[in-house]
PDB file of N, CA and C in Angstrom:
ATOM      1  N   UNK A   1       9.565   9.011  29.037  1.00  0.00           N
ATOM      2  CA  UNK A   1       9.385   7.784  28.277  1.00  0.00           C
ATOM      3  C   UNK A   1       9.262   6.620  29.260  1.00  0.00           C
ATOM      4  N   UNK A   2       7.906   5.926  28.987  1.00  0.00           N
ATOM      5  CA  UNK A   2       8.100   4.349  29.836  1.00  0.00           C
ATOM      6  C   UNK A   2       8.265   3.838  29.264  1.00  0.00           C
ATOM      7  N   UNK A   3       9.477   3.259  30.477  1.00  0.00           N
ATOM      8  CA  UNK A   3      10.145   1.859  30.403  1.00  0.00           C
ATOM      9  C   UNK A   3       9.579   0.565  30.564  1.00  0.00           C
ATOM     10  N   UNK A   4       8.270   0.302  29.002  1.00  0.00           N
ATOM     11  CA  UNK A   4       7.680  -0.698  28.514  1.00  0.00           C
ATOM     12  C   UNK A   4       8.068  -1.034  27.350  1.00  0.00           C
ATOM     13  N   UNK A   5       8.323  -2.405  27.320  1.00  0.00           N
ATOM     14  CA  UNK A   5       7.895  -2.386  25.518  1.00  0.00           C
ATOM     15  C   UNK A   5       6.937  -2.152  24.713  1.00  0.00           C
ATOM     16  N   UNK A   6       7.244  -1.610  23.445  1.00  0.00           N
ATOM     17  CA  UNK A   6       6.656  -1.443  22.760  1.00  0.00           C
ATOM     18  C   UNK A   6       5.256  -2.909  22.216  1.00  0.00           C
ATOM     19  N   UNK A   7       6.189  -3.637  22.422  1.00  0.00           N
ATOM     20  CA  UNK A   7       5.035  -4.944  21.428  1.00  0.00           C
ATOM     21  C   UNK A   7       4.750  -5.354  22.489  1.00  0.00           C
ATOM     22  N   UNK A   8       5.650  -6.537  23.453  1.00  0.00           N
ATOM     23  CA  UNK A   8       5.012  -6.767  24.388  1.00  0.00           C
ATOM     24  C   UNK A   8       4.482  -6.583  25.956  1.00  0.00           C
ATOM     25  N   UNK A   9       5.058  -5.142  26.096  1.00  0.00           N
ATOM     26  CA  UNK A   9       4.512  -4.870  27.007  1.00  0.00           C
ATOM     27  C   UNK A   9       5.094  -5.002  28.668  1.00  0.00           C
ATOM     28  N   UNK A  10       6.358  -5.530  28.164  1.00  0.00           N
ATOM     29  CA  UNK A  10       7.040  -6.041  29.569  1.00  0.00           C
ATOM     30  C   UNK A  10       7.345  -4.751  29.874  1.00  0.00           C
ATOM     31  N   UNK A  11       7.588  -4.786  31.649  1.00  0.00           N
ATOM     32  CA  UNK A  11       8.130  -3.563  32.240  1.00  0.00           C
ATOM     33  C   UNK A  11       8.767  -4.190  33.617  1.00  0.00           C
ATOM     34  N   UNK A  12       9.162  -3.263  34.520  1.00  0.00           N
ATOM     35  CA  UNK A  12      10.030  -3.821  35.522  1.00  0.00           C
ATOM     36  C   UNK A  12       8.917  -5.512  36.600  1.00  0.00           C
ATOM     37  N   UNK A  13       9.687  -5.287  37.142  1.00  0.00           N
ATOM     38  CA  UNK A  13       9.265  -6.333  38.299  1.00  0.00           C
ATOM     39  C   UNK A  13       9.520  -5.782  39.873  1.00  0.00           C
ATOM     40  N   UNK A  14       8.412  -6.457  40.824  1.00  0.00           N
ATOM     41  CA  UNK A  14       9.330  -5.777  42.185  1.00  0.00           C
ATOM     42  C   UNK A  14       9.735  -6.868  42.816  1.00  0.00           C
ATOM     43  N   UNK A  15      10.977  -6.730  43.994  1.00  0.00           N
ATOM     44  CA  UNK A  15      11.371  -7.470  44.829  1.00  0.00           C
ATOM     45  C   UNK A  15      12.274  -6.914  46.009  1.00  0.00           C
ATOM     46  N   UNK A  16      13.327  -7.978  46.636  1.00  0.00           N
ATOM     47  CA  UNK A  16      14.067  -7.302  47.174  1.00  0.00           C
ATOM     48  C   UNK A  16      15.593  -7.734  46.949  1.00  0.00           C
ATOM     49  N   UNK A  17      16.622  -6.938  47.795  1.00  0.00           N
ATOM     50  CA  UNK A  17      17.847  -7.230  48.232  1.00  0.00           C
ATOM     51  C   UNK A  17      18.091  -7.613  48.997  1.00  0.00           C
ATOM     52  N   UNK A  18      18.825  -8.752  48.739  1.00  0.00           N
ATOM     53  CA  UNK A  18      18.400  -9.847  50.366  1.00  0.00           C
ATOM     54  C   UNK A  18      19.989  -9.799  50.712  1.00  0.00           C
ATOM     55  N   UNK A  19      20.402  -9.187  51.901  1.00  0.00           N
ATOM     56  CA  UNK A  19      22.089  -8.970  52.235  1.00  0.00           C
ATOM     57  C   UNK A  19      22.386 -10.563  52.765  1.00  0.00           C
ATOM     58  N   UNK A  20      23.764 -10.284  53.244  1.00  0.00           N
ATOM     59  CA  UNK A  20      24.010 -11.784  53.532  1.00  0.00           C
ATOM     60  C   UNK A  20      23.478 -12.044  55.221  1.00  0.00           C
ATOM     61  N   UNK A  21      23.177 -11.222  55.824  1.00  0.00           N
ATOM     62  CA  UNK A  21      22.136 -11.171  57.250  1.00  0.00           C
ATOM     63  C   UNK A  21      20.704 -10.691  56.870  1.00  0.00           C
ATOM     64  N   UNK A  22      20.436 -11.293  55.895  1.00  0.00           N
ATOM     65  CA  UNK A  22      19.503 -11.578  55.842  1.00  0.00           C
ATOM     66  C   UNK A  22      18.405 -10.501  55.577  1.00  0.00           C
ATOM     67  N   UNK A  23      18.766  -9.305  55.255  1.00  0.00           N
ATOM     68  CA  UNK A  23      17.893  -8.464  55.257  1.00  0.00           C
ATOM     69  C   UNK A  23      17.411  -7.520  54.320  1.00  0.00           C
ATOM     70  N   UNK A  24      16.080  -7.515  54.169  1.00  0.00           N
ATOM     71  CA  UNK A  24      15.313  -7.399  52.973  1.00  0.00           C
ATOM     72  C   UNK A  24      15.399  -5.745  52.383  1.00  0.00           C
ATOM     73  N   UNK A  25      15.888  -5.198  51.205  1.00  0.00           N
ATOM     74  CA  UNK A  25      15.309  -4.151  51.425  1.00  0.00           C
ATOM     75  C   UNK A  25      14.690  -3.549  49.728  1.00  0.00           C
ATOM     76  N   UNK A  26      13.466  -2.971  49.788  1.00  0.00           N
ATOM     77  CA  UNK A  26      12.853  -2.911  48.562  1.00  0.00           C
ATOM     78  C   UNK A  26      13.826  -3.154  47.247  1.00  0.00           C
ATOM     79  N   UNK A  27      13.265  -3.234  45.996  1.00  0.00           N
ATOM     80  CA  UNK A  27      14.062  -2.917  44.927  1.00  0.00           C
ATOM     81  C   UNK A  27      13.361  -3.512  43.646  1.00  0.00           C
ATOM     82  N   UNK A  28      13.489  -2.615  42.849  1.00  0.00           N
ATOM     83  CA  UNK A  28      12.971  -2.556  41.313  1.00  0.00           C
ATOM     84  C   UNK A  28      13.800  -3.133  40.588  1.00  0.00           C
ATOM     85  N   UNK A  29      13.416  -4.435  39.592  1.00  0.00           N
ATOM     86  CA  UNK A  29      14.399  -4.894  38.646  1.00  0.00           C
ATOM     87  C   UNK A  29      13.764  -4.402  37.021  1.00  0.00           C
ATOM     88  N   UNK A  30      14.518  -3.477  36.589  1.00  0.00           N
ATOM     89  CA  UNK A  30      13.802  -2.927  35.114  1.00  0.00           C
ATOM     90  C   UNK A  30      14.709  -4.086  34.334  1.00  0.00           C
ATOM     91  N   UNK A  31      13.312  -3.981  33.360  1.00  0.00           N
ATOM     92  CA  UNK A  31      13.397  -4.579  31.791  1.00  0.00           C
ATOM     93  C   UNK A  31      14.260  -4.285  31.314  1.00  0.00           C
ATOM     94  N   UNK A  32      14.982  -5.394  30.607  1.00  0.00           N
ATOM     95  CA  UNK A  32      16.059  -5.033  29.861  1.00  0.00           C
ATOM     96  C   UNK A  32      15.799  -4.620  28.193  1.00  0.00           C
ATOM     97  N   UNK A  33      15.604  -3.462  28.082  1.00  0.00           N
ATOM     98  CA  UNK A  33      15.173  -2.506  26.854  1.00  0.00           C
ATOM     99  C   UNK A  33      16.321  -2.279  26.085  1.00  0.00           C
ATOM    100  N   UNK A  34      16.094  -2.156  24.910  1.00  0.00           N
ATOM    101  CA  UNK A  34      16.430  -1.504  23.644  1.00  0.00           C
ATOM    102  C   UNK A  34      16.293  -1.057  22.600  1.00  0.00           C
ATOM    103  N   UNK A  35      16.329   0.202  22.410  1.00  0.00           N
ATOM    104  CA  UNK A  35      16.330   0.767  21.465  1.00  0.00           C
ATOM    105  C   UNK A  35      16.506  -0.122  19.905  1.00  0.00           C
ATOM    106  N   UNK A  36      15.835   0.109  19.117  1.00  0.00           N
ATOM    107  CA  UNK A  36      16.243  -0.639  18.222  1.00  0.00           C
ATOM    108  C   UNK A  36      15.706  -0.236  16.511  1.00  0.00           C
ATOM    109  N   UNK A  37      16.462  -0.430  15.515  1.00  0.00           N
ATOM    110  CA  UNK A  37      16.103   0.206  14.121  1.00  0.00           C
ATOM    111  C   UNK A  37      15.977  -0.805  13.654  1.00  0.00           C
ATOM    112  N   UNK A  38      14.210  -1.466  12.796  1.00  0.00           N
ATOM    113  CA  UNK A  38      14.166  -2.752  12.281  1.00  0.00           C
ATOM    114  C   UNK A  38      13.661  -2.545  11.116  1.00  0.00           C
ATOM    115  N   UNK A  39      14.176  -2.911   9.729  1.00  0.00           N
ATOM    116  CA  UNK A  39      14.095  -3.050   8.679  1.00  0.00           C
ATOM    117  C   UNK A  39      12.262  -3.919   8.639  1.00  0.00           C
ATOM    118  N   UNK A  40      11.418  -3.045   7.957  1.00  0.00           N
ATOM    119  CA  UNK A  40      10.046  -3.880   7.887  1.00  0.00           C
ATOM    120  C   UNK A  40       9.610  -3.685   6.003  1.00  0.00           C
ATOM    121  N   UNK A  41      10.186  -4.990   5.880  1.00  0.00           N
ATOM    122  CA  UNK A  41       9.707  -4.960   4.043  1.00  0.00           C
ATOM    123  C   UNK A  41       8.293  -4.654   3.721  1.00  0.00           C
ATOM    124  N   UNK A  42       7.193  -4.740   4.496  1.00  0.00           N
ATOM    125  CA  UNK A  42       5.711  -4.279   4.095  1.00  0.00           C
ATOM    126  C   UNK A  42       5.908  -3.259   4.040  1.00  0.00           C
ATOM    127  N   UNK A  43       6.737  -2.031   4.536  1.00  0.00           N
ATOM    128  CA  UNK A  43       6.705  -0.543   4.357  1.00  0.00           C
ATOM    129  C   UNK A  43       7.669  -0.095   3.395  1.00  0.00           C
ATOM    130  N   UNK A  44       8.515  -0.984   3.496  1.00  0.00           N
ATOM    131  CA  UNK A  44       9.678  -0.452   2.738  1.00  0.00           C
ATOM    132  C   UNK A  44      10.516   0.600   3.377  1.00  0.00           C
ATOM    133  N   UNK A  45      10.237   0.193   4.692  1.00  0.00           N
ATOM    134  CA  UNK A  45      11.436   1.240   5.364  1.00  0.00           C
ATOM    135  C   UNK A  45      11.554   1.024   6.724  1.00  0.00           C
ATOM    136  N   UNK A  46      12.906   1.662   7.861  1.00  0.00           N
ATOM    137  CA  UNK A  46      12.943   1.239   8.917  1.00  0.00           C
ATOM    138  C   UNK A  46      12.526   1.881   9.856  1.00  0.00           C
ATOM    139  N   UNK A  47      11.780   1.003  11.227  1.00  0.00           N
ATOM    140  CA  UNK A  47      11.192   1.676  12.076  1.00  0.00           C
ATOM    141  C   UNK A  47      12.111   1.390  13.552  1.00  0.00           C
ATOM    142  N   UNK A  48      12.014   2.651  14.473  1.00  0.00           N
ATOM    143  CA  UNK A  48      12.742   3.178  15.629  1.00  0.00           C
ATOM    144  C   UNK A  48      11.712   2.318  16.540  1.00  0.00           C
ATOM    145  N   UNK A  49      11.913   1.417  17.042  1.00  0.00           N
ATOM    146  CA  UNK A  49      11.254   0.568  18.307  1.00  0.00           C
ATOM    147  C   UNK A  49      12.014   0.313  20.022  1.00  0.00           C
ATOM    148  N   UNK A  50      11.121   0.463  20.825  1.00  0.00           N
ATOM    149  CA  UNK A  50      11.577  -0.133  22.247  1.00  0.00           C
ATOM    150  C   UNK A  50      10.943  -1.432  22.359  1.00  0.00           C
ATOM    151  N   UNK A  51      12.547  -2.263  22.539  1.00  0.00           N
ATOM    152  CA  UNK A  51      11.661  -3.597  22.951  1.00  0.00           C
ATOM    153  C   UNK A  51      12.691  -4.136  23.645  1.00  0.00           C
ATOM    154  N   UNK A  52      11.958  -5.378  24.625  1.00  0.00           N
ATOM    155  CA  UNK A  52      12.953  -5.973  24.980  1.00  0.00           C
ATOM    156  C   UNK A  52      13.686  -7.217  24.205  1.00  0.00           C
ATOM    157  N   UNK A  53      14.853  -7.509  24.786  1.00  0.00           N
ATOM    158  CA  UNK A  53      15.176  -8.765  24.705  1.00  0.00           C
ATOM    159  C   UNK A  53      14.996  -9.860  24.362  1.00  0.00           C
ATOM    160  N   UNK A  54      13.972 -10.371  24.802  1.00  0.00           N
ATOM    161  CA  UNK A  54      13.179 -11.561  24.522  1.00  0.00           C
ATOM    162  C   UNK A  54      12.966 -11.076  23.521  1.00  0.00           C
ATOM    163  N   UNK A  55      12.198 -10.141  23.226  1.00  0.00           N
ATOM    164  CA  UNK A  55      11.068  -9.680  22.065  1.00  0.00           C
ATOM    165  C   UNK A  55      12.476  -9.928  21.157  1.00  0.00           C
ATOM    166  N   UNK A  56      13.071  -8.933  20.944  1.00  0.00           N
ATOM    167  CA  UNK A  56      13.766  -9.316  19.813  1.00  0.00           C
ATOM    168  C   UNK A  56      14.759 -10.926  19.411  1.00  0.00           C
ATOM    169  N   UNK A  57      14.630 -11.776  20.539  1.00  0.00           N
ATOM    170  CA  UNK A  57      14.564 -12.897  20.051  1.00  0.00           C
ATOM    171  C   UNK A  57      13.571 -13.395  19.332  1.00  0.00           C
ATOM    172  N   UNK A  58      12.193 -12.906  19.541  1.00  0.00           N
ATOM    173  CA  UNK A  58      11.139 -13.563  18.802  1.00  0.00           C
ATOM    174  C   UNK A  58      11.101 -12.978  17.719  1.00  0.00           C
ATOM    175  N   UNK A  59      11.528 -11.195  17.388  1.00  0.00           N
ATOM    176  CA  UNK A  59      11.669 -10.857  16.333  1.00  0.00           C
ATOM    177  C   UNK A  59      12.309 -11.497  14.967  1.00  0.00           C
ATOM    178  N   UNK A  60      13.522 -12.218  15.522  1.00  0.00           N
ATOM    179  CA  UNK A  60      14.303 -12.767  14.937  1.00  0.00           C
ATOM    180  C   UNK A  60      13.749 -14.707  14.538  1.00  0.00           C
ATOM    181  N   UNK A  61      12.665 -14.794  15.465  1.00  0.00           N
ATOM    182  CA  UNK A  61      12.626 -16.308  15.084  1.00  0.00           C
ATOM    183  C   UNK A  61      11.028 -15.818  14.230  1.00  0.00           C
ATOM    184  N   UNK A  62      10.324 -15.199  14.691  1.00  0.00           N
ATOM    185  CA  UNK A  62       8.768 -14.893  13.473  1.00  0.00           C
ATOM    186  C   UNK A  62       8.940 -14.101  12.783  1.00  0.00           C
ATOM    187  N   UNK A  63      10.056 -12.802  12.609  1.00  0.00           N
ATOM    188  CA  UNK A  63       9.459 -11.763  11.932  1.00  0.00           C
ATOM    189  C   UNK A  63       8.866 -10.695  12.677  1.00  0.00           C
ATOM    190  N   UNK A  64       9.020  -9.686  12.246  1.00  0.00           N
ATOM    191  CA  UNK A  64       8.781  -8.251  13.203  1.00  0.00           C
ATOM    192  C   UNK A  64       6.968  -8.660  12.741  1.00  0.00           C
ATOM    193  N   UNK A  65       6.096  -8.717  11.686  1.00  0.00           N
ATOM    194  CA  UNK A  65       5.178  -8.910  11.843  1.00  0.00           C
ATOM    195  C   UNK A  65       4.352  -9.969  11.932  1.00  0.00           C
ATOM    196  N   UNK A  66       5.205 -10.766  12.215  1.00  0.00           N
ATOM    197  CA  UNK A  66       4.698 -12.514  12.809  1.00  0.00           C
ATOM    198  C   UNK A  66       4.595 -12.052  14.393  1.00  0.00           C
ATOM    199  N   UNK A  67       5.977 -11.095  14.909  1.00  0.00           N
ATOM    200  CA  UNK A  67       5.393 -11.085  16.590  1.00  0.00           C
ATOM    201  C   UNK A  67       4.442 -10.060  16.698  1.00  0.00           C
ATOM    202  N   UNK A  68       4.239  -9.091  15.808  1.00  0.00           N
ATOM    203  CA  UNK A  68       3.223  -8.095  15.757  1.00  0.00           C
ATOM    204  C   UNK A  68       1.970  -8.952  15.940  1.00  0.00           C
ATOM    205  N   UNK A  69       2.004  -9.860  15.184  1.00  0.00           N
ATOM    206  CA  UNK A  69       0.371 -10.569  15.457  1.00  0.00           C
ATOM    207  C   UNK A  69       0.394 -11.529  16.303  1.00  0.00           C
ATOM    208  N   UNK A  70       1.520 -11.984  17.125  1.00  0.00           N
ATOM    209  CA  UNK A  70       1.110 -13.097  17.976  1.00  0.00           C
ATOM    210  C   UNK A  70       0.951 -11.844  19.211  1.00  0.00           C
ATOM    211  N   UNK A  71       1.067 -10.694  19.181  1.00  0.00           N
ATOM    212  CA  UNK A  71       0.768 -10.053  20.458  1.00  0.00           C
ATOM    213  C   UNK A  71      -0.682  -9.474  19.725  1.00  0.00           C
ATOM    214  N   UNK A  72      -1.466  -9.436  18.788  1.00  0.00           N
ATOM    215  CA  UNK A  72      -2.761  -8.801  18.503  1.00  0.00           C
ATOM    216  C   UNK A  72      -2.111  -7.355  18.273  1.00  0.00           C
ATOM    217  N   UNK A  73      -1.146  -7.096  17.366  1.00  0.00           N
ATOM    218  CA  UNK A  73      -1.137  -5.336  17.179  1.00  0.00           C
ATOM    219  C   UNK A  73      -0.896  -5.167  15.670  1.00  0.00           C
ATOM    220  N   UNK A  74      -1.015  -3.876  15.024  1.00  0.00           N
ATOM    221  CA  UNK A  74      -0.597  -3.627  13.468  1.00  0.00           C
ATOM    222  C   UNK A  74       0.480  -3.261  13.469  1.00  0.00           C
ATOM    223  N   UNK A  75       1.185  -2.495  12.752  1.00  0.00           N
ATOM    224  CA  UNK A  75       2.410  -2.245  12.078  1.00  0.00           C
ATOM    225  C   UNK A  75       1.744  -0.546  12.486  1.00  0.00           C
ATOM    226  N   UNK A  76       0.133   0.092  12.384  1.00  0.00           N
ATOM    227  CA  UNK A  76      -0.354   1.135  12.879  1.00  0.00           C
ATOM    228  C   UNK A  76       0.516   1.592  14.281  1.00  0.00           C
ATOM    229  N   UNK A  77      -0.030   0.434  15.196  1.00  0.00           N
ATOM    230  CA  UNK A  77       0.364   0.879  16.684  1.00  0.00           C
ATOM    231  C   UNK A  77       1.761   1.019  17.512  1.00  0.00           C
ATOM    232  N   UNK A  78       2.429   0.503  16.260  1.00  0.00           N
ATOM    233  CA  UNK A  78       4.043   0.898  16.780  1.00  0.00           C
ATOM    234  C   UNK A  78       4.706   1.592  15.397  1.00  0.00           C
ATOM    235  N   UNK A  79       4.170   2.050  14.786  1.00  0.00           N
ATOM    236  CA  UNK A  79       4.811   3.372  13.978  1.00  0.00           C
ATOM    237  C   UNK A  79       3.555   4.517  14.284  1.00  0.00           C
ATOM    238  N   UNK A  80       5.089   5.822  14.393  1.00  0.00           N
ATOM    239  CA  UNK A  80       3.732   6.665  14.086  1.00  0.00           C
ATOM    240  C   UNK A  80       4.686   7.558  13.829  1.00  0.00           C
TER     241      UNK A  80
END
């Protein structure tokens, strides 16, 4: 399973670990994901989603299908 979201698509970032001498060494910061069960009244039933964080702040301020369409997707492309 990748560790993307589902709606929008976020996934890790790269950078580094910077010690206190100064020295760099690779490192991956992953998305903070979750699992999540969201009640969608157009279906009349709940759907199993990965999303992040953010996302489900926006879930919570538009509507699972208010952010469905501010990212261009259906209710198709994240149920199946």
């Amino acid at each position: 399973m990748a560790r993307r979201c589902t709606i929008s698509g976020v996934t890790h970032q790269n950078g580094h670990r910077v010690s206190h001498a100064n020295n760099k060494t690779h490192h991956k910061f992953e998305a903070n994901l979750q699992t999540k069960k969201l009640f969608v009244p157009e279906l009349g039933k709940s759907v199993r989603v990965r999303v992040s964080t953010r996302m489900l702040r926006t879930i919570d301020k538009l509507g699972f299908v208010g952010a469905l369409e501010k990212h261009n997707l259906s209710l198709a492309d994240v149920t199946k």
